[in-house]
N, C-alpha and C. Protein backbone atom coordinates (compact mmCIF):
# COMPACT_ATOMS: atom_id res chain seq x y z
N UNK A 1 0.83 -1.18 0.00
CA UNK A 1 0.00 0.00 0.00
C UNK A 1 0.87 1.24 0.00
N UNK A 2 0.08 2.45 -0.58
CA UNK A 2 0.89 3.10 -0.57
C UNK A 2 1.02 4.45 0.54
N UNK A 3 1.98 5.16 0.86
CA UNK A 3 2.26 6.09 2.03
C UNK A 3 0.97 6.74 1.86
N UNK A 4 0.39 7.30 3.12
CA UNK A 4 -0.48 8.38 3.01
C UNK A 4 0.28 9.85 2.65
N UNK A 5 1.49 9.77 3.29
CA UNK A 5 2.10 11.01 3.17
C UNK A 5 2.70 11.22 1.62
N UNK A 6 2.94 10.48 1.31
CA UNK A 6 2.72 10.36 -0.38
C UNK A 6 1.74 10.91 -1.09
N UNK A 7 0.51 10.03 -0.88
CA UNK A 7 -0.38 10.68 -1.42
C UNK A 7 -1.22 11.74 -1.16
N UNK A 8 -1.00 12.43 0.13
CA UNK A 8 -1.43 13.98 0.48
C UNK A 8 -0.94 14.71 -0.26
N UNK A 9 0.32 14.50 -0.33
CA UNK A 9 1.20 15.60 -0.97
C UNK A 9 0.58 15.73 -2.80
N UNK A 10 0.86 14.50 -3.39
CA UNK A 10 -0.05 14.26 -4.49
C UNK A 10 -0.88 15.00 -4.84
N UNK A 11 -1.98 14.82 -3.94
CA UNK A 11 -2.87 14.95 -4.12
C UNK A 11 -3.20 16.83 -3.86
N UNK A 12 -2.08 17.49 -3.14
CA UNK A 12 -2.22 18.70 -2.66
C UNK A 12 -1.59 19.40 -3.93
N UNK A 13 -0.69 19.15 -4.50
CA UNK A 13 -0.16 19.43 -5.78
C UNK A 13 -1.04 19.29 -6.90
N UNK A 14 -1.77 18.06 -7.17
CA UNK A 14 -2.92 18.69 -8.05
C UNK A 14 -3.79 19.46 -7.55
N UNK A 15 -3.81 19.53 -6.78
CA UNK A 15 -5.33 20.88 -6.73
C UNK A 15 -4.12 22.13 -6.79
N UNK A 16 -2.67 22.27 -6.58
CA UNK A 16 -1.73 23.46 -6.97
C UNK A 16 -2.39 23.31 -8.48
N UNK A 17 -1.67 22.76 -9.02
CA UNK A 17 -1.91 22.95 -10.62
C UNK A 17 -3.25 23.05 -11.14
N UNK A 18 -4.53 22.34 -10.84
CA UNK A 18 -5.78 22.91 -11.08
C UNK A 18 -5.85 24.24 -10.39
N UNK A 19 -5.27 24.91 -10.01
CA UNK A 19 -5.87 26.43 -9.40
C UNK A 19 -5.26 26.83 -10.42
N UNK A 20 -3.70 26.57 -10.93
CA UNK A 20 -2.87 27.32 -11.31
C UNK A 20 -2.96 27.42 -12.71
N UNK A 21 -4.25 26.28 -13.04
CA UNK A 21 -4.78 26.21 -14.74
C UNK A 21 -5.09 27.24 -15.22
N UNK A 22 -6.44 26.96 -13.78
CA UNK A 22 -7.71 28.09 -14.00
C UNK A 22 -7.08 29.55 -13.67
N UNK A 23 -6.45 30.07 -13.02
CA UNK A 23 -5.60 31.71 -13.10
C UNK A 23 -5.32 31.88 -14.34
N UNK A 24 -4.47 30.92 -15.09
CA UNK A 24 -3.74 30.99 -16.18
C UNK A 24 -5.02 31.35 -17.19
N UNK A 25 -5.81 30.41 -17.21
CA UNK A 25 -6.85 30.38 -18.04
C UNK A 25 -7.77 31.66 -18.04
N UNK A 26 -7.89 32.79 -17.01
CA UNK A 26 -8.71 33.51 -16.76
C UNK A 26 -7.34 34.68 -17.63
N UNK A 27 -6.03 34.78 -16.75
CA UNK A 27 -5.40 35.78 -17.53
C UNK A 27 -5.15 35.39 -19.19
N UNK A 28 -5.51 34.52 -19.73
CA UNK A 28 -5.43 34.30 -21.12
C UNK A 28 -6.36 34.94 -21.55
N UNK A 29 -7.69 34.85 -21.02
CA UNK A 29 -9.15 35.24 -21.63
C UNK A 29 -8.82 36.87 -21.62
N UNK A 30 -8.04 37.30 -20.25
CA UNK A 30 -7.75 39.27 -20.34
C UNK A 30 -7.18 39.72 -21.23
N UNK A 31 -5.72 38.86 -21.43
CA UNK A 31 -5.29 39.33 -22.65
C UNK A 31 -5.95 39.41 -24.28
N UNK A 32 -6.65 38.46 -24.19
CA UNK A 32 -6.99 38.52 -25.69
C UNK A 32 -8.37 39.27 -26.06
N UNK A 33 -9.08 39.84 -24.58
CA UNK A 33 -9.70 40.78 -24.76
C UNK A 33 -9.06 41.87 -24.60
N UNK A 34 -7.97 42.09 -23.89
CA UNK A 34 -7.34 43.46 -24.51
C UNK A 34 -6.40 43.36 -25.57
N UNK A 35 -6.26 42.12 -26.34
CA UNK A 35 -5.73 42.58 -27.70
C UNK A 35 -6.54 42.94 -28.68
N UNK A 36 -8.04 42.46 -28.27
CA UNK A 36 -8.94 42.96 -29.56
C UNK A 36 -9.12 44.36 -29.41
N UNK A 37 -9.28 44.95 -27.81
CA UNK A 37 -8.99 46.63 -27.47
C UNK A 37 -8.13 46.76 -28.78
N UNK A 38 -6.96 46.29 -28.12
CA UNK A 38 -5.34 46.88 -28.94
C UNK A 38 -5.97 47.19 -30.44
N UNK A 39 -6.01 46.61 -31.16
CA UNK A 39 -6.98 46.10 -32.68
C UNK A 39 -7.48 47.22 -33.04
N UNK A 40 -8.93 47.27 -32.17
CA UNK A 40 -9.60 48.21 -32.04
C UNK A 40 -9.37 50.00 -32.09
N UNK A 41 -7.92 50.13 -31.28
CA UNK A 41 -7.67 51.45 -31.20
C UNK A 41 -7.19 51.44 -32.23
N UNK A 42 -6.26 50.91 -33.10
CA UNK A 42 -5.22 50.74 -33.76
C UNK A 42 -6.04 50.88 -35.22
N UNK A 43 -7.34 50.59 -35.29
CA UNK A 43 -8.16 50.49 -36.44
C UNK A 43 -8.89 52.09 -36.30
N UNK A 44 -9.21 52.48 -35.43
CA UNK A 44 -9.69 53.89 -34.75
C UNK A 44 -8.54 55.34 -34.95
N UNK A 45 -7.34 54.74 -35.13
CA UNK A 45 -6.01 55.41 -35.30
C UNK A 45 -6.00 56.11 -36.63
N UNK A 46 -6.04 54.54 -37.28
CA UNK A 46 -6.30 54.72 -39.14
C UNK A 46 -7.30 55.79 -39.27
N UNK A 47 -8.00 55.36 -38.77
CA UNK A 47 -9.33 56.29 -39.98
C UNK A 47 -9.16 57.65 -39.11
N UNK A 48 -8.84 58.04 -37.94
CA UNK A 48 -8.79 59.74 -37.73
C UNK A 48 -7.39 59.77 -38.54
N UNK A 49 -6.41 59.22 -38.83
CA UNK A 49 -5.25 59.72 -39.48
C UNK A 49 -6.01 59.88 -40.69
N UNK A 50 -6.63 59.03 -41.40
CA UNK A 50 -7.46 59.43 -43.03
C UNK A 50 -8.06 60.47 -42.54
N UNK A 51 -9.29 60.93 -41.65
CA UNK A 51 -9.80 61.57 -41.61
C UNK A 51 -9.14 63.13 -41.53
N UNK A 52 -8.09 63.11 -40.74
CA UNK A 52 -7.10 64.33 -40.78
C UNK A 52 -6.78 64.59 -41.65
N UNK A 53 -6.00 63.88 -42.21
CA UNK A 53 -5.37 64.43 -43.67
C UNK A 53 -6.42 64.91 -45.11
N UNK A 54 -7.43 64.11 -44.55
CA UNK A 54 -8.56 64.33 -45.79
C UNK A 54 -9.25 66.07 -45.68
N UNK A 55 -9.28 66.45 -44.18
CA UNK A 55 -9.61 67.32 -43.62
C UNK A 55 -8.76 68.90 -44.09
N UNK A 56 -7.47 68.47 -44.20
CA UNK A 56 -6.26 68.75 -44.35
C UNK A 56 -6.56 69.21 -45.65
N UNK A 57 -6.75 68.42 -46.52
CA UNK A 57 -6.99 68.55 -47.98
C UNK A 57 -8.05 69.46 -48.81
N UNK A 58 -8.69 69.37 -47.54
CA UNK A 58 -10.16 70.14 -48.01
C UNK A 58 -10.01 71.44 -47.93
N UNK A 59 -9.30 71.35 -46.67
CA UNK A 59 -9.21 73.03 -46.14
C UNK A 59 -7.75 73.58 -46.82
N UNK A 60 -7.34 72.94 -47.43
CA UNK A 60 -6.21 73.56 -48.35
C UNK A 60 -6.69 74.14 -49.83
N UNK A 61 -7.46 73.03 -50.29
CA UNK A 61 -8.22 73.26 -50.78
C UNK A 61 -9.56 74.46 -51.38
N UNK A 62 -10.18 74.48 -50.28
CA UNK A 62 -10.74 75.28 -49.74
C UNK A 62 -10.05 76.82 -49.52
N UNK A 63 -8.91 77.00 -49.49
CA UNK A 63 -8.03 78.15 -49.25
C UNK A 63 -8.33 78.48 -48.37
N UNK A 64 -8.81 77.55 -46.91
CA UNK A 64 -9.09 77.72 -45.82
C UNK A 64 -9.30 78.86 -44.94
N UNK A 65 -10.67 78.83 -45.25
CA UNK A 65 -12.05 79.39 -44.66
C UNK A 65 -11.98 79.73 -43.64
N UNK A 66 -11.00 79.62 -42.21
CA UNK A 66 -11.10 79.96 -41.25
C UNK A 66 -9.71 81.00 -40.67
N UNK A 67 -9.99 82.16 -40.53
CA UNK A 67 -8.49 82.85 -40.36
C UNK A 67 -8.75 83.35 -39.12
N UNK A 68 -8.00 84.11 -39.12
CA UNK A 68 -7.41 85.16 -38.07
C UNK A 68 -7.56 86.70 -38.06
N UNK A 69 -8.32 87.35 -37.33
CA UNK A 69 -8.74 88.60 -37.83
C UNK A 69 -8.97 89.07 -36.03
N UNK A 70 -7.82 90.35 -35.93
CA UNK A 70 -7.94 90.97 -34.62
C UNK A 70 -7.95 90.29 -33.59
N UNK A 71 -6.83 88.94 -33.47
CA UNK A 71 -6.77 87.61 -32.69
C UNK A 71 -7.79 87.20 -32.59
N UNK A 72 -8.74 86.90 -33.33
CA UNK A 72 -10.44 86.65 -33.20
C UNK A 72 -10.33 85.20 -34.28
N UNK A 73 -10.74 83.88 -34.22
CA UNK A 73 -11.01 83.10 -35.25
C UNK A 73 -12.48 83.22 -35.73
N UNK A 74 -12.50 83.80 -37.18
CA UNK A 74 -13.54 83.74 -37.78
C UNK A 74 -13.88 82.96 -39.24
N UNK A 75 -14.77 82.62 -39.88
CA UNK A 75 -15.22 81.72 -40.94
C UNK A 75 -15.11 83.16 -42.30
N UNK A 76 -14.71 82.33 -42.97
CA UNK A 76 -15.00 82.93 -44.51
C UNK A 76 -16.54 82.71 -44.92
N UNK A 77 -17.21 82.85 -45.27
CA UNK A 77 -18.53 82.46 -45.40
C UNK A 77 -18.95 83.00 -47.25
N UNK A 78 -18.95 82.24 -48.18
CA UNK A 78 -19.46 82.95 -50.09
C UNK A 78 -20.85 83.53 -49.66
N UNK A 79 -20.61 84.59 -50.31
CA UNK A 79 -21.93 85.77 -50.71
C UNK A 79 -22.98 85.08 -51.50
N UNK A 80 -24.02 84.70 -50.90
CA UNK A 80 -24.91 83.78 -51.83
C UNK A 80 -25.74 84.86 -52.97
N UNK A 81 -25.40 86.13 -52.84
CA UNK A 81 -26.18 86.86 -53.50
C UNK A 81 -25.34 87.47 -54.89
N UNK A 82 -24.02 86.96 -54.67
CA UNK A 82 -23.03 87.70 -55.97
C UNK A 82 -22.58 86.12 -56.53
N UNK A 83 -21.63 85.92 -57.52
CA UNK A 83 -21.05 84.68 -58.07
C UNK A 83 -20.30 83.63 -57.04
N UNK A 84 -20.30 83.85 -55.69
CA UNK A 84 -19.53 83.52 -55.36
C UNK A 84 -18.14 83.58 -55.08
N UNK A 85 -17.54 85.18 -55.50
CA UNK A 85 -15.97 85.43 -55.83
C UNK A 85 -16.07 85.73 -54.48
N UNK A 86 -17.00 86.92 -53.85
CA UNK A 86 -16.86 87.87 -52.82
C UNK A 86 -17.27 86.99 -51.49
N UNK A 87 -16.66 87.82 -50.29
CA UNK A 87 -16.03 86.74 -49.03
C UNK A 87 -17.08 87.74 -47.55
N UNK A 88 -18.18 86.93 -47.06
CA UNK A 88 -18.32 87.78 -45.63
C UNK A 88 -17.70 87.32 -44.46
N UNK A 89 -17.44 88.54 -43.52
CA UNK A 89 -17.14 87.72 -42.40
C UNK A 89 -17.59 87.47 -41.41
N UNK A 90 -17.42 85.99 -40.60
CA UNK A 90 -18.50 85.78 -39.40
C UNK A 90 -17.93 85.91 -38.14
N UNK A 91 -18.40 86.32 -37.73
CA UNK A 91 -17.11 86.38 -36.04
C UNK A 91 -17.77 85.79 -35.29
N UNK A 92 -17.14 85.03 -34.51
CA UNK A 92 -17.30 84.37 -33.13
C UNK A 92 -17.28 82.80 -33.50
N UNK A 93 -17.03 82.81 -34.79
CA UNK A 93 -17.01 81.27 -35.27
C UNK A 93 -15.92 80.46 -34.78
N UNK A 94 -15.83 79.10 -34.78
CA UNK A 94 -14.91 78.65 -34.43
C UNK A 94 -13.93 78.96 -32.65
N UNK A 95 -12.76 78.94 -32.49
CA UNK A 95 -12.30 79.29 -31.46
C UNK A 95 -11.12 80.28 -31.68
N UNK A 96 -11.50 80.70 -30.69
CA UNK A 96 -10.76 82.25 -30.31
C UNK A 96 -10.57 82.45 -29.51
């Protein structure tokens, strides 16, 4: 037959390693929900970097509509009543 003190010990060591599964197993499940986070931001990154630069483009484009007048930021705004050449200005637009 075999030692009891044998098999306490045994037997106390598997239940070590079944605890030490299930920890393992729980920090596996954290990480790979914060790698889909990770993913996530990283996909969220992209499109404001497109979105910036596209932004970027417009308002260059645009000969950008928003200046500086008497440290004041104001909008360019087209004269809907002439062709469109001539420019009003709006104050309090934007930040200042």
């Amino acid at each position: 037959m075999a030692d009891p003190e044998v098999h306490e010990r045994i037997t106390a060591r598997r239940a070590e390693l079944d605890e030490l599964e299930e920890q393992l197993g729980k920090q596996l499940s954290e990480v790979r929900a914060e790698r889909a986070e990770r993913d996530e931001l990283a996909v969220a990154v992209g499109v404001w970097q497109r979105m910036s630069e596209q932004l970027a483009d417009e308002r260059a484009t645009a000969g950008s509509p928003v200046v500086q007048v008497a440290g004041r930021a104001v909008w360019l705004v087209p004269d809907r009543a002439s062709s469109g050449t001539s420019w009003l200005w709006r104050w309090g637009c934007g930040s200042g």
